[in-house]
PDB file of N, CA and C in Angstrom:
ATOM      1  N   UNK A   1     -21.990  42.314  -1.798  1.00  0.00           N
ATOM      2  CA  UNK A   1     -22.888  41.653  -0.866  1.00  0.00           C
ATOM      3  C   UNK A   1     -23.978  42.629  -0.374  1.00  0.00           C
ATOM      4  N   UNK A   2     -23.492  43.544   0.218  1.00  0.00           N
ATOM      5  CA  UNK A   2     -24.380  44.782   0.348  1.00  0.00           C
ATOM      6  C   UNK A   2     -25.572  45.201  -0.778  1.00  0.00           C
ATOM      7  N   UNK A   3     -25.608  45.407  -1.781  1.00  0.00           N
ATOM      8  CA  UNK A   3     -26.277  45.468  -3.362  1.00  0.00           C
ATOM      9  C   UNK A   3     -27.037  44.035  -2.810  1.00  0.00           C
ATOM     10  N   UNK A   4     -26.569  43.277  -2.955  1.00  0.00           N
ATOM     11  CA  UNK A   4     -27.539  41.862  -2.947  1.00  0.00           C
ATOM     12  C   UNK A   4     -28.759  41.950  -1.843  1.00  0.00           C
ATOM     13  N   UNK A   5     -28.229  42.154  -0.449  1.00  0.00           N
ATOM     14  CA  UNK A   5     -29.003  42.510   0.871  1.00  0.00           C
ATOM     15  C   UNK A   5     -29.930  43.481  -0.016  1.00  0.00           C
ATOM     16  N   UNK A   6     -29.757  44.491  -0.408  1.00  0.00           N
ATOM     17  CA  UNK A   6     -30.646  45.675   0.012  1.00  0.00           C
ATOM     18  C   UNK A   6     -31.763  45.196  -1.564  1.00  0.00           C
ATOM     19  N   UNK A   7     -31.503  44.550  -2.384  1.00  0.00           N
ATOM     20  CA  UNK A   7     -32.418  43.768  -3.535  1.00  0.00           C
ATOM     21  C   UNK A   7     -33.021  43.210  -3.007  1.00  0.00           C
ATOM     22  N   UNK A   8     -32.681  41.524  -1.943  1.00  0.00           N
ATOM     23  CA  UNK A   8     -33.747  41.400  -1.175  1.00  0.00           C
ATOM     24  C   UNK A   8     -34.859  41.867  -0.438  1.00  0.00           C
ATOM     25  N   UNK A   9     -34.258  42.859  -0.133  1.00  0.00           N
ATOM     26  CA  UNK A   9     -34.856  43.875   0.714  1.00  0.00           C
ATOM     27  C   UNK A   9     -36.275  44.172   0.494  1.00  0.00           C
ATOM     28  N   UNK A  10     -35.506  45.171  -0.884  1.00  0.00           N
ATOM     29  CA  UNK A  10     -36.815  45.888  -1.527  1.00  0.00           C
ATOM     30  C   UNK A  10     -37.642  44.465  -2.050  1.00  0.00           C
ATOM     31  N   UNK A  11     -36.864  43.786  -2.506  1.00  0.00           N
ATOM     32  CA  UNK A  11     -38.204  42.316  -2.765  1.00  0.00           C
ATOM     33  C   UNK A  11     -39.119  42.096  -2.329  1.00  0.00           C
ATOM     34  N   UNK A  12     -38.766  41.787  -0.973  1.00  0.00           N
ATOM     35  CA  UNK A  12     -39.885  41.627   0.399  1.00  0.00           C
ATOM     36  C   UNK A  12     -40.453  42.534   0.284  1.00  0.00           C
ATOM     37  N   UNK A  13     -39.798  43.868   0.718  1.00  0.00           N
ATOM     38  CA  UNK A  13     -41.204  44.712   1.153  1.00  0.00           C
ATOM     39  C   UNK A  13     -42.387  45.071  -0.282  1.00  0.00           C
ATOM     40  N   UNK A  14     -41.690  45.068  -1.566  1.00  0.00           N
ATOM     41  CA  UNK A  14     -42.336  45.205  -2.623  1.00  0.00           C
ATOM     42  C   UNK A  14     -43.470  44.020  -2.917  1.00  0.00           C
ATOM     43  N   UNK A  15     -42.794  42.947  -2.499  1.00  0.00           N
ATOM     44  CA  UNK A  15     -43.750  41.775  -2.615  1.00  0.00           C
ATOM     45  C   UNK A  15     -44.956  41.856  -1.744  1.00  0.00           C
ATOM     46  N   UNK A  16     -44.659  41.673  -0.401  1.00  0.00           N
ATOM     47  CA  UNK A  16     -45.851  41.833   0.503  1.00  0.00           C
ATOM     48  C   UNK A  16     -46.702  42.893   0.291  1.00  0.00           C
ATOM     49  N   UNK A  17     -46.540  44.019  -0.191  1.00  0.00           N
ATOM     50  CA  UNK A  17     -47.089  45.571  -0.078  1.00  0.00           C
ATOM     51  C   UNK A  17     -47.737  45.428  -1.014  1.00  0.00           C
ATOM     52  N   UNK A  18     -47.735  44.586  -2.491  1.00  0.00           N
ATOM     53  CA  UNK A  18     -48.351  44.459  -3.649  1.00  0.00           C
ATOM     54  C   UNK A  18     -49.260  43.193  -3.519  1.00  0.00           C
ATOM     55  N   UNK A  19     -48.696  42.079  -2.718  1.00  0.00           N
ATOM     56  CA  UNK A  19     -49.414  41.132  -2.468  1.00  0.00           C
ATOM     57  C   UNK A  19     -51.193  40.771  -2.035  1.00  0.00           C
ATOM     58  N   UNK A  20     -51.868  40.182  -1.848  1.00  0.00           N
ATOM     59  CA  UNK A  20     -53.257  39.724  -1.887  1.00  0.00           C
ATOM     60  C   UNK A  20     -53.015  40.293  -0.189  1.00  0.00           C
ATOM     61  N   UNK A  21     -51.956  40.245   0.814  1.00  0.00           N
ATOM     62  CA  UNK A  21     -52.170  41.045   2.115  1.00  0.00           C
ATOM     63  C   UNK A  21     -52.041  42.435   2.252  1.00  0.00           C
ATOM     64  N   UNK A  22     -51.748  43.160   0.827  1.00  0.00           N
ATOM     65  CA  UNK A  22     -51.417  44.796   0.991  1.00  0.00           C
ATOM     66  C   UNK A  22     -50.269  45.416   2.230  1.00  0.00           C
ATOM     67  N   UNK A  23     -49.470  44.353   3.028  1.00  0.00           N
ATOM     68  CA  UNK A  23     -48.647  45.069   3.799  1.00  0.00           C
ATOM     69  C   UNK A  23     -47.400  43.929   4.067  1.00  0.00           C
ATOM     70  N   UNK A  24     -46.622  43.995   4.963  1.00  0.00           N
ATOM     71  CA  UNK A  24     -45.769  43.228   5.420  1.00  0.00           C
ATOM     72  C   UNK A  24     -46.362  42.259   6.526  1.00  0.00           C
ATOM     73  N   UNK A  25     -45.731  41.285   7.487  1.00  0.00           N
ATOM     74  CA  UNK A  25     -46.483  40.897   8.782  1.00  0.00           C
ATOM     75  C   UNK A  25     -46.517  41.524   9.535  1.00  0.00           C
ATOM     76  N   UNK A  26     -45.197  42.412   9.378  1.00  0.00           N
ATOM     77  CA  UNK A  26     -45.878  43.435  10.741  1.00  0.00           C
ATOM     78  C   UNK A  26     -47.135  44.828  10.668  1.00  0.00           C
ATOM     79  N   UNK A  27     -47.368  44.811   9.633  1.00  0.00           N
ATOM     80  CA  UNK A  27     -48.171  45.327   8.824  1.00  0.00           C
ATOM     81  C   UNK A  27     -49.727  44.631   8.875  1.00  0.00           C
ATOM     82  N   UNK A  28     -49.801  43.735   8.813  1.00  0.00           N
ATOM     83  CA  UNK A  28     -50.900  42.337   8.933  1.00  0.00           C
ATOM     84  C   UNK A  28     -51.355  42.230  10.548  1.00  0.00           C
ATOM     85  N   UNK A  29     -50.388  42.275  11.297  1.00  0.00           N
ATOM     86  CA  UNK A  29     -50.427  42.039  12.603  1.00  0.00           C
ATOM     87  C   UNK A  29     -50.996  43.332  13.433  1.00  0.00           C
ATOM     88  N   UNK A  30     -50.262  44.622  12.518  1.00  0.00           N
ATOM     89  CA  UNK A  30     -51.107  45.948  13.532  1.00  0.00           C
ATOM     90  C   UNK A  30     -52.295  46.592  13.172  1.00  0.00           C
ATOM     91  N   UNK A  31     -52.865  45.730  11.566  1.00  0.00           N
ATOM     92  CA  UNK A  31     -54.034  45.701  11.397  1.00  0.00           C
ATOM     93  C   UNK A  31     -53.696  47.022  10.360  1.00  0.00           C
ATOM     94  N   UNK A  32     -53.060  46.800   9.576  1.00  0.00           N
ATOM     95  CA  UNK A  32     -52.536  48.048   8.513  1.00  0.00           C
ATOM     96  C   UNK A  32     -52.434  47.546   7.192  1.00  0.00           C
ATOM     97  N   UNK A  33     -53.318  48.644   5.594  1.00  0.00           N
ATOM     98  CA  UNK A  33     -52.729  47.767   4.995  1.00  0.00           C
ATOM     99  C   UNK A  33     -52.093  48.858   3.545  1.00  0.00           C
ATOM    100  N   UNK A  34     -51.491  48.850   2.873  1.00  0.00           N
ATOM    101  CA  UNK A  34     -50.880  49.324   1.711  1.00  0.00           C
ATOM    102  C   UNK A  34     -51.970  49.237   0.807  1.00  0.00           C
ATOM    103  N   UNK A  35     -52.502  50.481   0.671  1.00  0.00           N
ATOM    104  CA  UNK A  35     -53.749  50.886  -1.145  1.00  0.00           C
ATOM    105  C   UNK A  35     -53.245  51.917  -1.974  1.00  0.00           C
ATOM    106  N   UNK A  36     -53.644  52.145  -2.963  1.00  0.00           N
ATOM    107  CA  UNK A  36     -54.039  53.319  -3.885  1.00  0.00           C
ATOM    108  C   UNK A  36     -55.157  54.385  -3.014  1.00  0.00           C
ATOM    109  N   UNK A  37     -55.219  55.174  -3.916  1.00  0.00           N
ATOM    110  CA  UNK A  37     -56.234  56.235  -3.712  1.00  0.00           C
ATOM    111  C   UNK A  37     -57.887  55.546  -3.687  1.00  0.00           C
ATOM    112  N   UNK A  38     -58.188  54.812  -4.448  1.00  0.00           N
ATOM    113  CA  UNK A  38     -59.392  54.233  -4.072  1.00  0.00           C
ATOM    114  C   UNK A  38     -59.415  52.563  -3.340  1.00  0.00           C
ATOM    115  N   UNK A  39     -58.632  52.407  -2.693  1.00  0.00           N
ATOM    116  CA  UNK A  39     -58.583  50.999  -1.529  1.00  0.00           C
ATOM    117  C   UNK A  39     -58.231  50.111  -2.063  1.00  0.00           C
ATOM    118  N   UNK A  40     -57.853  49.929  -3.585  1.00  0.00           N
ATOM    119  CA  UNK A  40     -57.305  48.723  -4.098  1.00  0.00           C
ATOM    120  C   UNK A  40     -55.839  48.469  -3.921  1.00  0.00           C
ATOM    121  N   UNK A  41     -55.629  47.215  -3.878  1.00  0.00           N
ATOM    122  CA  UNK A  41     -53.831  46.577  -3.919  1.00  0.00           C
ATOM    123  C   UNK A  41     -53.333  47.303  -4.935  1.00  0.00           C
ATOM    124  N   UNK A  42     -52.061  48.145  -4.268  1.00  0.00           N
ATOM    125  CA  UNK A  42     -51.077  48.706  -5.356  1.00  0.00           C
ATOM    126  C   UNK A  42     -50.037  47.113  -6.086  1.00  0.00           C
ATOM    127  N   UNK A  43     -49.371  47.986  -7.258  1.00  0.00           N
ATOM    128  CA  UNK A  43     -48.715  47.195  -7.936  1.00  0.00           C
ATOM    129  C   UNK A  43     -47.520  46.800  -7.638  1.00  0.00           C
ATOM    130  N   UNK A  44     -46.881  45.971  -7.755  1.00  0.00           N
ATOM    131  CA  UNK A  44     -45.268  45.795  -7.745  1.00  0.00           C
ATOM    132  C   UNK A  44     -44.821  46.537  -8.097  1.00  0.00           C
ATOM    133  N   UNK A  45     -44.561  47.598  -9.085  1.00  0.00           N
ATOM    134  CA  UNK A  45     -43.922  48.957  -9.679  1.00  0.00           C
ATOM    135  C   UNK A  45     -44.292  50.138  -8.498  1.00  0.00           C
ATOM    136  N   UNK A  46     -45.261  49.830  -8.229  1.00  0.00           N
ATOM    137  CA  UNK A  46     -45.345  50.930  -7.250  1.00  0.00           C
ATOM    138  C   UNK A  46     -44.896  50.422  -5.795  1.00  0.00           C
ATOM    139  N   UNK A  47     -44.907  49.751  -5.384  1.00  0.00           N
ATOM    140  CA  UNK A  47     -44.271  49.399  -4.179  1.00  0.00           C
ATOM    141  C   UNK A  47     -42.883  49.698  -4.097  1.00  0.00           C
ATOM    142  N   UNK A  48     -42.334  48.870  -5.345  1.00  0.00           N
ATOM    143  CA  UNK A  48     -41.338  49.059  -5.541  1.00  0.00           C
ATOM    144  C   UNK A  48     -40.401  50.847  -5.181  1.00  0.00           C
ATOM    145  N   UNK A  49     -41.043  51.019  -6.124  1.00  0.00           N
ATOM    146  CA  UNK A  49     -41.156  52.653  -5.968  1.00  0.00           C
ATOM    147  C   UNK A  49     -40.898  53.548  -4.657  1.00  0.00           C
ATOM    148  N   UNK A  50     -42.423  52.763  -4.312  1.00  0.00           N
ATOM    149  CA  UNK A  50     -42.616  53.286  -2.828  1.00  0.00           C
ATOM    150  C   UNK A  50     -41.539  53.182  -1.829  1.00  0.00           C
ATOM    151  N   UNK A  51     -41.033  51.665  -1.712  1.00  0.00           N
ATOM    152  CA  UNK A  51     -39.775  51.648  -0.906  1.00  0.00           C
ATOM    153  C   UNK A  51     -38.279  52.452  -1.367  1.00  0.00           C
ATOM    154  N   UNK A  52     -38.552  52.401  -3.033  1.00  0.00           N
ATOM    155  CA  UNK A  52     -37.037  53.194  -3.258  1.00  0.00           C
ATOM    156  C   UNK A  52     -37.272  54.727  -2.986  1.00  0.00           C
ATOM    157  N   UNK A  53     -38.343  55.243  -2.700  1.00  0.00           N
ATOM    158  CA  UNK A  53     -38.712  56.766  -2.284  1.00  0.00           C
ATOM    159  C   UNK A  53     -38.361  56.873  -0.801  1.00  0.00           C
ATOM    160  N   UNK A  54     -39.126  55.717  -0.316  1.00  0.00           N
ATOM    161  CA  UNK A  54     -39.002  56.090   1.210  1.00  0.00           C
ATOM    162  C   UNK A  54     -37.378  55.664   1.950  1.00  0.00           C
ATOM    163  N   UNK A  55     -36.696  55.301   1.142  1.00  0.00           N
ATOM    164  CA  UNK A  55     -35.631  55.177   1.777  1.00  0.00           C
ATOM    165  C   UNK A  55     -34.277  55.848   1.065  1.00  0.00           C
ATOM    166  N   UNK A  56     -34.741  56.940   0.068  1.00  0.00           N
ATOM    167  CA  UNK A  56     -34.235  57.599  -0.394  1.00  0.00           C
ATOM    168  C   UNK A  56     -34.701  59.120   0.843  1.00  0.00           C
ATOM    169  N   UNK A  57     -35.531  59.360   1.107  1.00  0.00           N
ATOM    170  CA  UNK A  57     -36.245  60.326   1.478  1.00  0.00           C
ATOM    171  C   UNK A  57     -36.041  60.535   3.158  1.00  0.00           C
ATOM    172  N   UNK A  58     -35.746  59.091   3.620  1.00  0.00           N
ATOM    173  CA  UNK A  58     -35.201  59.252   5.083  1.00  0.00           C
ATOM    174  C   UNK A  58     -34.011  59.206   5.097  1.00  0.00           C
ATOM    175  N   UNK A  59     -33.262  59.362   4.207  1.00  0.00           N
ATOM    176  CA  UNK A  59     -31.991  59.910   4.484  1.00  0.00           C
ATOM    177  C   UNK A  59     -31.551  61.001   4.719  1.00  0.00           C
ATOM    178  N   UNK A  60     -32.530  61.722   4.508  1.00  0.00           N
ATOM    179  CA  UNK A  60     -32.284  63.335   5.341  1.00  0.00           C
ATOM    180  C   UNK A  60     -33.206  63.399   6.535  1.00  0.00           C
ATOM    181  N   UNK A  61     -32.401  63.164   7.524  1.00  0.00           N
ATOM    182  CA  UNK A  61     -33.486  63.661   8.918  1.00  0.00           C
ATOM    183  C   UNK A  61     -34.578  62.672   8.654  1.00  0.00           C
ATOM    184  N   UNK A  62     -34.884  61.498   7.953  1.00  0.00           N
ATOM    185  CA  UNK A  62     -36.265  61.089   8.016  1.00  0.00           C
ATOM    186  C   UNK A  62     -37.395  62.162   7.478  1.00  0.00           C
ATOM    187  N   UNK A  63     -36.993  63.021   7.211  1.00  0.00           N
ATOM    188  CA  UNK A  63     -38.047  63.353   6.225  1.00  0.00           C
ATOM    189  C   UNK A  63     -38.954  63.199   5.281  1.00  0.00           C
ATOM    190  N   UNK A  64     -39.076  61.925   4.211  1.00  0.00           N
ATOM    191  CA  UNK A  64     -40.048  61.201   4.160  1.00  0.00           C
ATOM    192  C   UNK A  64     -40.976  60.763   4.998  1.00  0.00           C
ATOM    193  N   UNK A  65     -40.561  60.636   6.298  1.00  0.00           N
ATOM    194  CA  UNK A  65     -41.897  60.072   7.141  1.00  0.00           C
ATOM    195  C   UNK A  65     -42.183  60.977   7.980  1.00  0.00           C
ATOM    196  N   UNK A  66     -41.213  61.799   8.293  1.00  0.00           N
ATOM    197  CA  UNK A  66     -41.460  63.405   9.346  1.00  0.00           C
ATOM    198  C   UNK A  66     -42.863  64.107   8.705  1.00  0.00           C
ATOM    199  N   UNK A  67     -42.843  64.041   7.415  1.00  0.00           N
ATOM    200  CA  UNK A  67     -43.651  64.382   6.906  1.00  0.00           C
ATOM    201  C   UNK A  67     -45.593  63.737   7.288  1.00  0.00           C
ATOM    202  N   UNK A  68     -45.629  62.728   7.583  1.00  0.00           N
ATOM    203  CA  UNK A  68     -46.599  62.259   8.415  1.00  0.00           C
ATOM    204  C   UNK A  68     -47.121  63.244   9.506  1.00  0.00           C
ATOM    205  N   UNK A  69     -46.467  64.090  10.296  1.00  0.00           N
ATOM    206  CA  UNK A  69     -47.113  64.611  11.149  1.00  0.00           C
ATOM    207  C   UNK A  69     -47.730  66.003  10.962  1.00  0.00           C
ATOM    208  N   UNK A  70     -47.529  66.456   9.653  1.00  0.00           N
ATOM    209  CA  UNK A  70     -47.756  67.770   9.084  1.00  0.00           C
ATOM    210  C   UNK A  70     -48.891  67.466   7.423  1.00  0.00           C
ATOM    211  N   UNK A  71     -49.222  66.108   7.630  1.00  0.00           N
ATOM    212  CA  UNK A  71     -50.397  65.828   6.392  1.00  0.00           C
ATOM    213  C   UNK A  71     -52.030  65.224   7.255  1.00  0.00           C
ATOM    214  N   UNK A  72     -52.413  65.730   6.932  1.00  0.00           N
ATOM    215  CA  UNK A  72     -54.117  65.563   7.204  1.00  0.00           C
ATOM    216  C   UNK A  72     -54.214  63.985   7.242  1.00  0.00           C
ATOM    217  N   UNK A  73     -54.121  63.402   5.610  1.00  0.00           N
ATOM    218  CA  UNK A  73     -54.281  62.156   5.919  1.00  0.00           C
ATOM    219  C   UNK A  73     -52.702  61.393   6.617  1.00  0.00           C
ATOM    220  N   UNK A  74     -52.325  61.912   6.962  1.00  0.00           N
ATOM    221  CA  UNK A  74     -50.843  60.975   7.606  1.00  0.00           C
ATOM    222  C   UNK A  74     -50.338  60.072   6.637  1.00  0.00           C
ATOM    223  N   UNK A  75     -50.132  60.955   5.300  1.00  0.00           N
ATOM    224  CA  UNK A  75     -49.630  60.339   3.932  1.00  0.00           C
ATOM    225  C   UNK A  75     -47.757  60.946   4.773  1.00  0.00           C
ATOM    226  N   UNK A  76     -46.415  60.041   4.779  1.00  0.00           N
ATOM    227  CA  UNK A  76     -45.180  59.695   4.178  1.00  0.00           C
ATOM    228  C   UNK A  76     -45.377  60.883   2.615  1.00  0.00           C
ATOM    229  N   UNK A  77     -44.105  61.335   2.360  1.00  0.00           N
ATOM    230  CA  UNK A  77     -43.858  62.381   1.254  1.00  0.00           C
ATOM    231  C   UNK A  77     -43.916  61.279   0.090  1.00  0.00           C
ATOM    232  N   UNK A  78     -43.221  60.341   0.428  1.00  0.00           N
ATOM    233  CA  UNK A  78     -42.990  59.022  -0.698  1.00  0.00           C
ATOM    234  C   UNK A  78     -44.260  58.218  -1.051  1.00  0.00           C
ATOM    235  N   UNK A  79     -45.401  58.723   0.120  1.00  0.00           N
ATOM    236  CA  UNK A  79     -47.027  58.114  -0.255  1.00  0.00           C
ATOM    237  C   UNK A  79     -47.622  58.894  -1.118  1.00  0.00           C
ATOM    238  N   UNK A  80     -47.401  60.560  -0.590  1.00  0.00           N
ATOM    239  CA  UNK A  80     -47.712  61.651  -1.521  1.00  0.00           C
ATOM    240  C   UNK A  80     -47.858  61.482  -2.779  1.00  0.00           C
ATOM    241  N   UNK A  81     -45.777  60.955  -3.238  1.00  0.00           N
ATOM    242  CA  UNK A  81     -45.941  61.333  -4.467  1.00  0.00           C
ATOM    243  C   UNK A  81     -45.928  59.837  -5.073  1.00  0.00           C
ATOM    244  N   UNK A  82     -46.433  58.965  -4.754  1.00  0.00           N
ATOM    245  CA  UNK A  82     -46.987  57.466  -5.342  1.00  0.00           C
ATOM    246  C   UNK A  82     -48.377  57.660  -4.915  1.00  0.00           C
ATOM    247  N   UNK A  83     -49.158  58.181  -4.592  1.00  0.00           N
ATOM    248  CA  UNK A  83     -50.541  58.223  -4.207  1.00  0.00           C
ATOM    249  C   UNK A  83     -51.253  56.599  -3.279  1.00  0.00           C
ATOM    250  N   UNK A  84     -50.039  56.751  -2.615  1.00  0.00           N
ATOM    251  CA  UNK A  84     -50.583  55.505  -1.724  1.00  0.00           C
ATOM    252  C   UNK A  84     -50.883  55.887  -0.224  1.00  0.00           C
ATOM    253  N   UNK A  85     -51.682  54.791   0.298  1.00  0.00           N
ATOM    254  CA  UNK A  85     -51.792  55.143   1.763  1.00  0.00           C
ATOM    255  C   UNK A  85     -51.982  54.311   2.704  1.00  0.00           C
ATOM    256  N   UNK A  86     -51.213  54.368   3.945  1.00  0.00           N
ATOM    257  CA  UNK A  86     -51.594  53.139   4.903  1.00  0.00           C
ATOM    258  C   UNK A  86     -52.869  53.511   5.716  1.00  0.00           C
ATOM    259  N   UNK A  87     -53.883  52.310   5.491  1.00  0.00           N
ATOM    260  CA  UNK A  87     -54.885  51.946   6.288  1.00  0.00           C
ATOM    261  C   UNK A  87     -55.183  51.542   7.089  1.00  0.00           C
ATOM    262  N   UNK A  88     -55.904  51.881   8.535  1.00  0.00           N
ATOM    263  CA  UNK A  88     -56.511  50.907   9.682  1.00  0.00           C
ATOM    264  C   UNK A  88     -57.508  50.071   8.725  1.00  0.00           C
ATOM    265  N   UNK A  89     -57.495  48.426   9.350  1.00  0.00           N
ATOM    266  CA  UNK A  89     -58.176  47.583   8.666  1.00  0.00           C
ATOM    267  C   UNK A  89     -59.316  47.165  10.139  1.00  0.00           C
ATOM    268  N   UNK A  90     -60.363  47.692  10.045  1.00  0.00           N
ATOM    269  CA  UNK A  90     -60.952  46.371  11.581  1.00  0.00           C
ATOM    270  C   UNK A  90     -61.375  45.125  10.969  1.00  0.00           C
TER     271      UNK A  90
END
């Protein structure tokens, strides 16, 4: 059952993050959105990705995202190495 939950999981967030909204709703709502290096919608493979990095990566101390406060652009280690980045949208 657990395995099943955490497939959904990554579904959602892979879906929305690749989707025509580039983020989740709460993502949509704080005016944030999931790109590549030049502002376009990443792929399902990479989202994908992205979430199995970042939740591989906060399992130590959160270090995947600790990493945010020690990068210029406030790239996640798991954005680093997928070359993605969250955006303010106005």
């Amino acid at each position: 059952m657990i395995i099943v939950i955490w497939v959904l999981v990554a579904i959602y967030f892979s879906w929305f993050e690749s989707s025509k909204f580039m983020g989740t709703p709460g993502k949509i709502i704080m005016k944030l959105k999931i790109t590549d290096a030049n502002g376009n919608r990443i792929s399902f493979m990479a989202a994908l990705l992205r979430f199995i990095a970042k939740m591989a990566l906060n399992q130590i101390f959160y270090a995947g995202s600790l990493f945010i406060l020690f990068n210029d652009n406030k790239q996640g280690l798991y954005d680093l190495l997928l070359n993605t980045y969250v955006i303010k949208v106005e």
